[in-house]
Protein backbone atom coordinates (compact mmCIF):
# COMPACT_ATOMS: atom_id res chain seq x y z
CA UNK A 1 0.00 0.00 0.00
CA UNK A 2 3.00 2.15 1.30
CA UNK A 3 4.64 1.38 -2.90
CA UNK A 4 1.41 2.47 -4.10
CA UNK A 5 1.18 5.69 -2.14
CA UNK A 6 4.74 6.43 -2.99
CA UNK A 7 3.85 5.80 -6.94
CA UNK A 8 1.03 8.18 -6.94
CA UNK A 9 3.05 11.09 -4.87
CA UNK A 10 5.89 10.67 -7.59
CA UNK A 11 3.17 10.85 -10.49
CA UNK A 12 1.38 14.37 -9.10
CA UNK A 13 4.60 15.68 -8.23
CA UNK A 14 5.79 15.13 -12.08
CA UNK A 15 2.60 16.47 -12.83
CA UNK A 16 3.06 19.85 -11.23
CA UNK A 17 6.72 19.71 -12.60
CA UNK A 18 5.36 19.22 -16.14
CA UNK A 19 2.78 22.00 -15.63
CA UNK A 20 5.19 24.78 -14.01
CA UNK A 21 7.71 24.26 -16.70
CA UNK A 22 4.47 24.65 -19.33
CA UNK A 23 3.92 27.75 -17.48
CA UNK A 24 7.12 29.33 -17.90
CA UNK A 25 7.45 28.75 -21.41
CA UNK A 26 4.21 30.57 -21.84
CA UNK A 27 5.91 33.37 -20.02
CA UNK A 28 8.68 33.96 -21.52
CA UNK A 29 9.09 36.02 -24.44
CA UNK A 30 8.74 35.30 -27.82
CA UNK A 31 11.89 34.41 -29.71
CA UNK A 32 12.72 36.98 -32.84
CA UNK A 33 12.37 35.50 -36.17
CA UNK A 34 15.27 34.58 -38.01
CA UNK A 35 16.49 36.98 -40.60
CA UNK A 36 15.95 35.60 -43.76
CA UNK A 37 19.30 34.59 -45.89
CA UNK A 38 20.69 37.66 -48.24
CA UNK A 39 19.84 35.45 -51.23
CA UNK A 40 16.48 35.13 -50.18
CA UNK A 41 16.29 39.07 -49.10
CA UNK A 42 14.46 41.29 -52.46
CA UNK A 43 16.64 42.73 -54.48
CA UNK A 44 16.60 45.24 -56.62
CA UNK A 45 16.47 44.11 -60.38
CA UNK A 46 19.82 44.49 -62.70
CA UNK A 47 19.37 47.34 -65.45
CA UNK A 48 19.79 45.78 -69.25
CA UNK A 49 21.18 47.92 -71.85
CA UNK A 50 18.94 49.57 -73.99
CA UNK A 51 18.34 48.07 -78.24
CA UNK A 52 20.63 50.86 -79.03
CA UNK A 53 23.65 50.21 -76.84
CA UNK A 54 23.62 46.52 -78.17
CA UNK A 55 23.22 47.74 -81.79
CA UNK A 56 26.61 50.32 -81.14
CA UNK A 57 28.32 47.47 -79.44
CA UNK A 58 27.81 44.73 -82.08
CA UNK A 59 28.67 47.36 -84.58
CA UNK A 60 32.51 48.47 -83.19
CA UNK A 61 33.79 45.72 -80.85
CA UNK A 62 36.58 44.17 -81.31
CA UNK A 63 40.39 43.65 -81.15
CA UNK A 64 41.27 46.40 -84.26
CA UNK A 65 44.51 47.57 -86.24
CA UNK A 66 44.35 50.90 -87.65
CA UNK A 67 45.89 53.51 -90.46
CA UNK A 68 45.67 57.15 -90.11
CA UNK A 69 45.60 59.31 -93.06
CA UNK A 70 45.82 63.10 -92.25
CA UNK A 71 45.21 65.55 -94.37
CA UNK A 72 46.79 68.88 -94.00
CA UNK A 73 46.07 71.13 -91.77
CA UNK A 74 47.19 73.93 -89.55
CA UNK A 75 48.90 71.55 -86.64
CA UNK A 76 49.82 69.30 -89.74
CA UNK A 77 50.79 71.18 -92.87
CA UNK A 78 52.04 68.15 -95.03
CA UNK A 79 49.69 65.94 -93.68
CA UNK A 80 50.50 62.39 -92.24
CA UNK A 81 50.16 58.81 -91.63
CA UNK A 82 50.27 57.00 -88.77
CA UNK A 83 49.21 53.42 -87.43
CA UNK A 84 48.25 51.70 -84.61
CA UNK A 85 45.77 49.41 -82.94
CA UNK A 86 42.14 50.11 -81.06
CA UNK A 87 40.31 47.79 -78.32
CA UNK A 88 36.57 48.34 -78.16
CA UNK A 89 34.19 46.56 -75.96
CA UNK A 90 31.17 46.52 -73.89
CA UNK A 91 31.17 48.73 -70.32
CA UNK A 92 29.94 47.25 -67.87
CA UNK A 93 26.60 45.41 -67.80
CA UNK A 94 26.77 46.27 -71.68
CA UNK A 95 25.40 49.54 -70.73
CA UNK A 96 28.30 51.39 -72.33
CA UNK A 97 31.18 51.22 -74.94
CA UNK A 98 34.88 51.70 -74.32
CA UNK A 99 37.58 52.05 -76.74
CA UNK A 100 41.42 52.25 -76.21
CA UNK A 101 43.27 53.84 -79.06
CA UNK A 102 46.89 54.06 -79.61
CA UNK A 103 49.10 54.98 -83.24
CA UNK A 104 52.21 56.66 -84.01
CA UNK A 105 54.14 58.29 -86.82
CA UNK A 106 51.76 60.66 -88.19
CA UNK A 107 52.20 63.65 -85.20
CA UNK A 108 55.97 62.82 -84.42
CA UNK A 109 55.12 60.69 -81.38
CA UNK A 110 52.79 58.49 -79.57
CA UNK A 111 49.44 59.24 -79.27
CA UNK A 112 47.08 57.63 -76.99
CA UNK A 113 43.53 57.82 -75.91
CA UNK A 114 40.29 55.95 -74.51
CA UNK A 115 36.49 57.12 -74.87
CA UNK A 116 33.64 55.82 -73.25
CA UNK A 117 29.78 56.14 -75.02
CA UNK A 118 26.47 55.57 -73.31
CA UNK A 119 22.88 55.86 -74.63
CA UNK A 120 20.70 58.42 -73.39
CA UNK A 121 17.16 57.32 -73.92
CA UNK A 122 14.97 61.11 -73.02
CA UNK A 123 17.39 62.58 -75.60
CA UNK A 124 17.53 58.97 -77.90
CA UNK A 125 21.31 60.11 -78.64
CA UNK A 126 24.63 58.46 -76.93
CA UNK A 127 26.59 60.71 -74.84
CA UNK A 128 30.47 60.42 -74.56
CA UNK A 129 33.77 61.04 -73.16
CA UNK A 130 37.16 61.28 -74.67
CA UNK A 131 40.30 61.37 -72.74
CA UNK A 132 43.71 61.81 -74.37
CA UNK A 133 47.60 63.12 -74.32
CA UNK A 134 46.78 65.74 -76.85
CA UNK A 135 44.13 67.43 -75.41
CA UNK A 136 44.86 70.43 -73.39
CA UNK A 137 42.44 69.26 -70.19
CA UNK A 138 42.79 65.53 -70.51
CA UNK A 139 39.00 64.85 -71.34
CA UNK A 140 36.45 66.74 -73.90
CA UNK A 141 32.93 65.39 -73.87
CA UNK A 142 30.92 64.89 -77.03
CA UNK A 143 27.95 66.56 -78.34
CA UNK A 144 25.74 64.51 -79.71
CA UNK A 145 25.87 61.18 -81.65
CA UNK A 146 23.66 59.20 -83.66
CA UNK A 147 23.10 56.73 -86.02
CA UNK A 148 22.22 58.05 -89.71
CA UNK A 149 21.13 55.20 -92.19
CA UNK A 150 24.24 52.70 -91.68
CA UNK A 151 26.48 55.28 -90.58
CA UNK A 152 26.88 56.77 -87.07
CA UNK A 153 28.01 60.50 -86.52
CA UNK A 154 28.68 61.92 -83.63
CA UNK A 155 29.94 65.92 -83.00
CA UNK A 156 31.69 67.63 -80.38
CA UNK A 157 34.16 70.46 -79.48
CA UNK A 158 37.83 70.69 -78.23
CA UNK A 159 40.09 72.97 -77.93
CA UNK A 160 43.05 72.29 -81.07
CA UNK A 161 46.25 74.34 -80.13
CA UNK A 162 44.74 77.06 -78.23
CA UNK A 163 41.31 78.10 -80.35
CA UNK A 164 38.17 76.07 -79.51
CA UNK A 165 37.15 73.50 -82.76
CA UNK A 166 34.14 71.76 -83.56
CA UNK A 167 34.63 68.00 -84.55
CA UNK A 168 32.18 66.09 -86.41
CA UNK A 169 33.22 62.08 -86.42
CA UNK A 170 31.78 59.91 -89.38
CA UNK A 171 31.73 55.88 -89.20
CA UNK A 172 30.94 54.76 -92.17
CA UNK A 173 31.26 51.38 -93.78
CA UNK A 174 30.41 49.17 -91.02
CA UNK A 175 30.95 45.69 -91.45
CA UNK A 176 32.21 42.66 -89.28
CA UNK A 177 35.62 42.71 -90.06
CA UNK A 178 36.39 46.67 -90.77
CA UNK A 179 34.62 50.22 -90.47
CA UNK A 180 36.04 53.62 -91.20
CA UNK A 181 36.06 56.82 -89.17
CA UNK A 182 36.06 60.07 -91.10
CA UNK A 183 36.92 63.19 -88.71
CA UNK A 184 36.07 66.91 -89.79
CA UNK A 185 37.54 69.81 -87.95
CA UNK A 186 36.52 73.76 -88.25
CA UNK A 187 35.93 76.62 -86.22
CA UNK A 188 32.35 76.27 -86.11
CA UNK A 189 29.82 73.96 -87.57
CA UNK A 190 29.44 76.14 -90.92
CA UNK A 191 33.58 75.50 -91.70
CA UNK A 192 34.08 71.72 -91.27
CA UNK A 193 37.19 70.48 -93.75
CA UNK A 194 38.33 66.56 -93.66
CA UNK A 195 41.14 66.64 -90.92
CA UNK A 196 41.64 62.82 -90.87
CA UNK A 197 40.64 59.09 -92.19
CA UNK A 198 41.24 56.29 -89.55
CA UNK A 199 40.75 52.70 -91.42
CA UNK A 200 39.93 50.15 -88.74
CA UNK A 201 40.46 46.24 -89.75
CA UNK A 202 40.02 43.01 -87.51
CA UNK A 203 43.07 42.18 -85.94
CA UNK A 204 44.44 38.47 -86.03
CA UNK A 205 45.61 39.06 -82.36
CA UNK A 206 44.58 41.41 -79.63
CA UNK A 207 45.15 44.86 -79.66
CA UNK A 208 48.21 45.94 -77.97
CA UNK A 209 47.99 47.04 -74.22
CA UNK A 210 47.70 51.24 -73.61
């Protein structure tokens, strides 16, 4: 009778363990939330480049070898020719267009430069930059370019030996393995002559470094 007794006073007293231990879990505060994994956090979505930026950037990349033909002018009375090699490729994201340019022989030295073009959809042009060691202040930004027909011209102004010129850049003759810039130079958009010809063709090999 005594076991018995002793069974039940064990079984009530787990019982009130069970029930205190019930009670403080219901007391005790809630436990945050786990953050939710970085990958699993909303992000915001990736920009794509814009029908137009593709179109440039299938047009002019590649690994490129170039002449310069330059007709005479006032910084180059007997004209010149030079050569050299281009890299052109997609920015990144393909949201913009980078080219680095180096030649020689035609101004005495080396000349090197790099541009970078973007497409501006409220104006529907592209938008540039061109950097350089000719150029008085390092950089000149470009006007305005735009595809007419098959060819793409683009204008903008510079200052050429001390008096502010307007450039007007023609690429013409676009095809997989070669293109041609045309570059016209005057003092305002009413005087433009033919300052240079740069033939671009596919290169066998990369481009040199800059």
């Amino acid at each position: 009778m005594k076991t018995v007794s002793r069974v039940l006073f064990l079984v009530v007293l787990a019982g009130f363990c069970c029930m205190a231990l019930l009670a403080q879990d219901a007391m005790a505060p809630a436990k945050p939330k786990a953050a939710k994994p970085a990958a699993q956090a909303q992000q915001m979505p990736m920009p794509k480049p814009a029908p137009e930026m593709t179109k440039l950037v299938k047009a002019l990349s590649g690994n490129w070898t170039i002449v310069e033909k330059h007709e005479a002018n006032p910084m180059m009375p007997n004209g010149g020719v030079g050569k050299g090699t281009a890299k052109i490729w997609a920015g990144p994201g393909g949201l913009s267009l980078i080219e680095n340019y180096q030649s020689s022989g035609a101004m005495g030295g080396s000349f090197k430069g790099m541009g970078t073009w973007w497409w501006d959809p409220k104006g529907q042009l592209y938008h540039g930059v061109w950097c350089d060691n000719m150029t008085p202040n390092g950089c000149d930004t470009s006007g305005s370019t735009k595809w007419d027909g098959d060819n793409l011209v683009g204008t903008m102004q510079g200052d050429m030996g001390g008096q502010m010129m307007t450039m007007k850049f023609i690429y013409s003759d676009i095809k997989p393995d070669s293109f041609v810039m045309t570059m016209e130079m005057g003092p305002d958009a009413s005087k433009m002559q033919k300052a240079m010809t740069v033939t671009y063709t596919k290169a066998t090999a990369p481009a040199g470094k800059m």
